[in-house]
C-alpha atoms as a PDB file:
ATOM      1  CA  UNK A   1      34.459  33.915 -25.650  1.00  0.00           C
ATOM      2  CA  UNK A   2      33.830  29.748 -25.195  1.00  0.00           C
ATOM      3  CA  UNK A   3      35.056  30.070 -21.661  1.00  0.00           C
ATOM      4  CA  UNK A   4      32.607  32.866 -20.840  1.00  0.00           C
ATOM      5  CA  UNK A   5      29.653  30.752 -22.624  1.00  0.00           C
ATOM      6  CA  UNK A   6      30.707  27.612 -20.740  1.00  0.00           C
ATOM      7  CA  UNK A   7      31.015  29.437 -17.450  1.00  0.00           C
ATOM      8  CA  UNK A   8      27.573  30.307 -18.964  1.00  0.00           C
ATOM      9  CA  UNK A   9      26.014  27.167 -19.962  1.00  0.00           C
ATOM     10  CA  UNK A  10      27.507  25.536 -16.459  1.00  0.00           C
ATOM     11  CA  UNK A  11      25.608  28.371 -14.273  1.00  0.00           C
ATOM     12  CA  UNK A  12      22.337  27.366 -16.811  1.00  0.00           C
ATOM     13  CA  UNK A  13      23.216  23.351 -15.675  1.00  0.00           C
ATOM     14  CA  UNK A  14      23.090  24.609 -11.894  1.00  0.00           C
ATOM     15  CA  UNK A  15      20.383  26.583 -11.683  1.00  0.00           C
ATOM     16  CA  UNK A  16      18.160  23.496 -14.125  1.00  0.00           C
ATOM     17  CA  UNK A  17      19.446  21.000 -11.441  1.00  0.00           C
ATOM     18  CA  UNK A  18      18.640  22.857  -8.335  1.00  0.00           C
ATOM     19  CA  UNK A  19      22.311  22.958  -7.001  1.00  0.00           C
ATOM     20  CA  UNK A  20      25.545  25.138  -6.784  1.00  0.00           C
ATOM     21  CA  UNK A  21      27.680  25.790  -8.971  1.00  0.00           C
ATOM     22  CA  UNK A  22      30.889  25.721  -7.309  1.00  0.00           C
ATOM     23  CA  UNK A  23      31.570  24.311  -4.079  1.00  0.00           C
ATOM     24  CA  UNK A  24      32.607  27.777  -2.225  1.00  0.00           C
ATOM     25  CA  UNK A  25      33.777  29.027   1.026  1.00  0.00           C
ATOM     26  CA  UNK A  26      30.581  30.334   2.926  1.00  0.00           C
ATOM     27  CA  UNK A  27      31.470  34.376   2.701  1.00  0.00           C
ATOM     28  CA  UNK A  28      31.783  36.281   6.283  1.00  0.00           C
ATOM     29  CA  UNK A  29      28.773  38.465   5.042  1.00  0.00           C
ATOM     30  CA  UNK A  30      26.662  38.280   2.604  1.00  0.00           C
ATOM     31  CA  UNK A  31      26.908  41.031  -0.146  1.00  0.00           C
ATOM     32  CA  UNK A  32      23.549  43.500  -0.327  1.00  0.00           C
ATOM     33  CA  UNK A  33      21.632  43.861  -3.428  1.00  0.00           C
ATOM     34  CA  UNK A  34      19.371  45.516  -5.105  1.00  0.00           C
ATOM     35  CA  UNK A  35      17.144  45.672  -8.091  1.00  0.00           C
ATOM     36  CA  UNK A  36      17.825  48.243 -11.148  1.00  0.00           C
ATOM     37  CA  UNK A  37      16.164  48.828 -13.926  1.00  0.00           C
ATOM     38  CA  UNK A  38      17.928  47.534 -17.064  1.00  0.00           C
ATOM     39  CA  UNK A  39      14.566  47.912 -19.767  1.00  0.00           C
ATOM     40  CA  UNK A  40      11.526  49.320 -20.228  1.00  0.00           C
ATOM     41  CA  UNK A  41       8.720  47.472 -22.475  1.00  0.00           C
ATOM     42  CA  UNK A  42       6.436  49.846 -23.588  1.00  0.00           C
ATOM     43  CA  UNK A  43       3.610  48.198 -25.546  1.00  0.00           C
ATOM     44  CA  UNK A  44       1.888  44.894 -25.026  1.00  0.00           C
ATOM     45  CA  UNK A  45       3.629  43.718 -28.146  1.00  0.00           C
ATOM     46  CA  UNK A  46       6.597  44.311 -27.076  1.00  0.00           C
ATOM     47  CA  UNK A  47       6.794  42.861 -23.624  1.00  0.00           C
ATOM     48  CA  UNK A  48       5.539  39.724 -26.205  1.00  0.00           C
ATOM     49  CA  UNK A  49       8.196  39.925 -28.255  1.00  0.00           C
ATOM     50  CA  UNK A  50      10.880  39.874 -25.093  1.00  0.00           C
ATOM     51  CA  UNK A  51       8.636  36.868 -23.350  1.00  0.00           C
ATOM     52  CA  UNK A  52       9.280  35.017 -26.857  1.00  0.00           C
ATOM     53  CA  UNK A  53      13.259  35.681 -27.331  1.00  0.00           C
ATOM     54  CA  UNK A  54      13.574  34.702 -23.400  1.00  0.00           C
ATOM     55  CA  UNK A  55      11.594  31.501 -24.392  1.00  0.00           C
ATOM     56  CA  UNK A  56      13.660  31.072 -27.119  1.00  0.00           C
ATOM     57  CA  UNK A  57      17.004  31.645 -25.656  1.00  0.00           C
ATOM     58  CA  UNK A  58      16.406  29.119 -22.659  1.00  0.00           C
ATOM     59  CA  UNK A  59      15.261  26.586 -25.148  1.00  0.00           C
ATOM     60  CA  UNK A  60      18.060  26.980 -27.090  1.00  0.00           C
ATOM     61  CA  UNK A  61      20.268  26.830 -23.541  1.00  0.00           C
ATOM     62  CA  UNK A  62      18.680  23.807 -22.745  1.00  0.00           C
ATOM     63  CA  UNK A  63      19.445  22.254 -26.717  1.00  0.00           C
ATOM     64  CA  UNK A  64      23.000  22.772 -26.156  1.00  0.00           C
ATOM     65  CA  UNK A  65      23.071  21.319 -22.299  1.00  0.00           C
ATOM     66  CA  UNK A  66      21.822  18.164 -23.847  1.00  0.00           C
ATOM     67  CA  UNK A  67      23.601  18.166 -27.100  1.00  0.00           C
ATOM     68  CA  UNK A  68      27.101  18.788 -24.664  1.00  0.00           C
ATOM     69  CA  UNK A  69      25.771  15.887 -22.256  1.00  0.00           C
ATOM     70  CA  UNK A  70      25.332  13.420 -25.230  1.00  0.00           C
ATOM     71  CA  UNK A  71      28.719  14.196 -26.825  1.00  0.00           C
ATOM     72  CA  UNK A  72      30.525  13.935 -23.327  1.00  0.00           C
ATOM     73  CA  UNK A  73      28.638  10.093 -23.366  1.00  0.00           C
ATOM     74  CA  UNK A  74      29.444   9.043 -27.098  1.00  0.00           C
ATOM     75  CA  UNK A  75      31.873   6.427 -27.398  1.00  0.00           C
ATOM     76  CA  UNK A  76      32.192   6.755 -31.305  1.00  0.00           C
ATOM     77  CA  UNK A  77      34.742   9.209 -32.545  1.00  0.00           C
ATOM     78  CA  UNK A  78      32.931  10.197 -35.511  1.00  0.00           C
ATOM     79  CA  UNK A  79      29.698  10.082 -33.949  1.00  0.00           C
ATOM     80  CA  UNK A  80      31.357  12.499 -30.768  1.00  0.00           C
ATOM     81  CA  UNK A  81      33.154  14.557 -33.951  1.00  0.00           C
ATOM     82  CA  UNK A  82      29.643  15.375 -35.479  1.00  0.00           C
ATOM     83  CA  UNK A  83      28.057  16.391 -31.825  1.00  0.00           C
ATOM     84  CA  UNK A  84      31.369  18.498 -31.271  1.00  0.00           C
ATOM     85  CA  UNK A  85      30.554  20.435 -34.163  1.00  0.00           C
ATOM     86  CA  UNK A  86      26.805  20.974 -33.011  1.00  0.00           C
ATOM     87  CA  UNK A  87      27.594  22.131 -29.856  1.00  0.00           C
ATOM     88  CA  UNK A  88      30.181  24.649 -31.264  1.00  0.00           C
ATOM     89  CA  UNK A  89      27.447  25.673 -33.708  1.00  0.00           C
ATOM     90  CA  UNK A  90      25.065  26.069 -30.854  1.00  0.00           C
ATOM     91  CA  UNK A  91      26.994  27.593 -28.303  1.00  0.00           C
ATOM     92  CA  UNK A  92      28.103  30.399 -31.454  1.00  0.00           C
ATOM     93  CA  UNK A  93      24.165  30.996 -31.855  1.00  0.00           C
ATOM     94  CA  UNK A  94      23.562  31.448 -27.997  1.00  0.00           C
ATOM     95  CA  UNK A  95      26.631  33.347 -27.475  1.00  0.00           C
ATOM     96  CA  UNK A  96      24.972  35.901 -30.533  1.00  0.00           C
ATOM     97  CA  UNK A  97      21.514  35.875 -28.993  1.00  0.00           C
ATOM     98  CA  UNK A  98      23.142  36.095 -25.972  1.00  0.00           C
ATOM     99  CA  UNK A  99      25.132  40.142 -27.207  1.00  0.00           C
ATOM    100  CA  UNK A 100      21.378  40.679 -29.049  1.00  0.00           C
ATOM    101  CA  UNK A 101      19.720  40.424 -26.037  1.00  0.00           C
ATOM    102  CA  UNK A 102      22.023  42.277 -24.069  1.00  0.00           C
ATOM    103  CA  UNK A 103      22.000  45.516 -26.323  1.00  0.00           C
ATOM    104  CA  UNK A 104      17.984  45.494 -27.177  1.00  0.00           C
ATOM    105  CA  UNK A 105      17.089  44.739 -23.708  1.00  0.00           C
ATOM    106  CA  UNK A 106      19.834  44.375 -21.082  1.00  0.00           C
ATOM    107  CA  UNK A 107      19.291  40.585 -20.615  1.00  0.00           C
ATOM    108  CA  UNK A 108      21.714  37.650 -20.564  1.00  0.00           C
ATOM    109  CA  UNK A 109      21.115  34.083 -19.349  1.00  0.00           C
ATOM    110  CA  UNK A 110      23.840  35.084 -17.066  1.00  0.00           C
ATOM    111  CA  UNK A 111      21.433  37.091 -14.585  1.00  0.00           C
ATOM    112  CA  UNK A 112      18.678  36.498 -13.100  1.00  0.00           C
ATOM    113  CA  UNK A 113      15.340  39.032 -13.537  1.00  0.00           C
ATOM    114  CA  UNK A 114      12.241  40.399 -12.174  1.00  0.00           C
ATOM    115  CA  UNK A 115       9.420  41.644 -14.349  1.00  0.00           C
ATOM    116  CA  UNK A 116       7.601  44.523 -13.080  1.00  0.00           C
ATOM    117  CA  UNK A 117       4.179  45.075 -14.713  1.00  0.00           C
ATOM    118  CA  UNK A 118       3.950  48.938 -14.867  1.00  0.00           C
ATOM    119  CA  UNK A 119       0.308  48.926 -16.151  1.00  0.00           C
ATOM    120  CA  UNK A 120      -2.322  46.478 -16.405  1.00  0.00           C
ATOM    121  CA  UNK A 121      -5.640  46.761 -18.533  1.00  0.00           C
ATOM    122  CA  UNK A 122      -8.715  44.787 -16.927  1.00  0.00           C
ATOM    123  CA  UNK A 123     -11.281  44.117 -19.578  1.00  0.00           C
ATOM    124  CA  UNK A 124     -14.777  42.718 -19.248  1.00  0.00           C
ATOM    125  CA  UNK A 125     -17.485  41.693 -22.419  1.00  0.00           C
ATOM    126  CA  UNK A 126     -20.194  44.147 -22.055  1.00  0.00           C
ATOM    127  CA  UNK A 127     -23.479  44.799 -24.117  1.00  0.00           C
ATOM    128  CA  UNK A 128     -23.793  48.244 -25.791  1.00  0.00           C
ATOM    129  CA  UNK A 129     -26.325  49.316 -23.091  1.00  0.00           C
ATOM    130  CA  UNK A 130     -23.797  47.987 -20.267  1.00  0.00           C
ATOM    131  CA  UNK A 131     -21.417  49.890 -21.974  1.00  0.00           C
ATOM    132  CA  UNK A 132     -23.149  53.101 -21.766  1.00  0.00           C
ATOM    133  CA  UNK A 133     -24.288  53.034 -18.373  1.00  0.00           C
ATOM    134  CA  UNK A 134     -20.442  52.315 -16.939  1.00  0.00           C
ATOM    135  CA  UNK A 135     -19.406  54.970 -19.612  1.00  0.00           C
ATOM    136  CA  UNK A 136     -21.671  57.267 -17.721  1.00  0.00           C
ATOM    137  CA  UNK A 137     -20.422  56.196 -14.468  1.00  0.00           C
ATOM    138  CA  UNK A 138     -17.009  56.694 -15.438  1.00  0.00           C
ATOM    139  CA  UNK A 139     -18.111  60.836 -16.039  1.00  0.00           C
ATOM    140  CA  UNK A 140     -19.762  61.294 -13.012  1.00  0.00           C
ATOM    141  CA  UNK A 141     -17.291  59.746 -11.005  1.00  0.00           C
ATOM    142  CA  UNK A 142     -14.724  61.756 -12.884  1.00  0.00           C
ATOM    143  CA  UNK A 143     -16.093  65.193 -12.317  1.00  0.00           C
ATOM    144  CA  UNK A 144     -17.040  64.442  -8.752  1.00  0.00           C
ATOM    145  CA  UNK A 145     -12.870  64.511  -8.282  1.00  0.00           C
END
């Protein structure tokens, strides 16, 4: 389970800092992909709720790639000892979130996504009279089809 989360947390480190993550053989031919569909979101609130536990899961990613960079730097065994024990702490939570998210939603920070808006809702302030008249619009247009 650590070894996945590292392998985790190191492919977080890469893609933060821009570069690879391990130095490989350039392959012969390049695999295809293709996007599935993994969730489907459908109210406003929940598409909120998933934008917030993303938020909060690369936040907490990024907590535990700095809490891991300043033990790897301290000099002081106690000092290291106490950071040790944070980033086991931490990488326990993410590794949690990390199985939440994957059964409510069919994320991990081990992927990368694409979010498809299936339907947007345009709205515009409007007087009562405004209102009325595009209301009225709206019915003649729609009985004209």
């Amino acid at each position: 389970m650590k070894k996945s989360l590292l392998v985790l947390l190191a492919t977080g480190f890469a893609l933060l800092s821009g570069g690879p993550l391990l130095a490989q053989a350039p392959s012969t031919a390049p695999k295809q992909q293709r996007l599935i569909r993994v969730s489907t979101l459908n109210s406003v609130e929940a598409n909120q709720e998933f934008q917030n536990n993303v938020q909060v899961m690369h936040a907490r990613r990024q907590e535990l790639i700095e809490a891991n960079t300043a033990m790897e730097k301290e000099t002081n065994a106690s000092k290291k000892k106490e950071l040790k024990t944070k980033v086991d702490a931490l990488l326990a939570k993410l590794s949690e979130d990390n199985q939440k998210m994957m059964k409510a939603y069919g994320f991990t920070l081990e992927r990368n996504y694409t979010i498809v808006p299936v339907v947007s809702h345009v709205y515009m302030m409007v007087t009562e009279e405004e209102a009325a008249k595009f209301e009225k619009e709206q019915a003649a247009a729609a009985k004209k089809k």
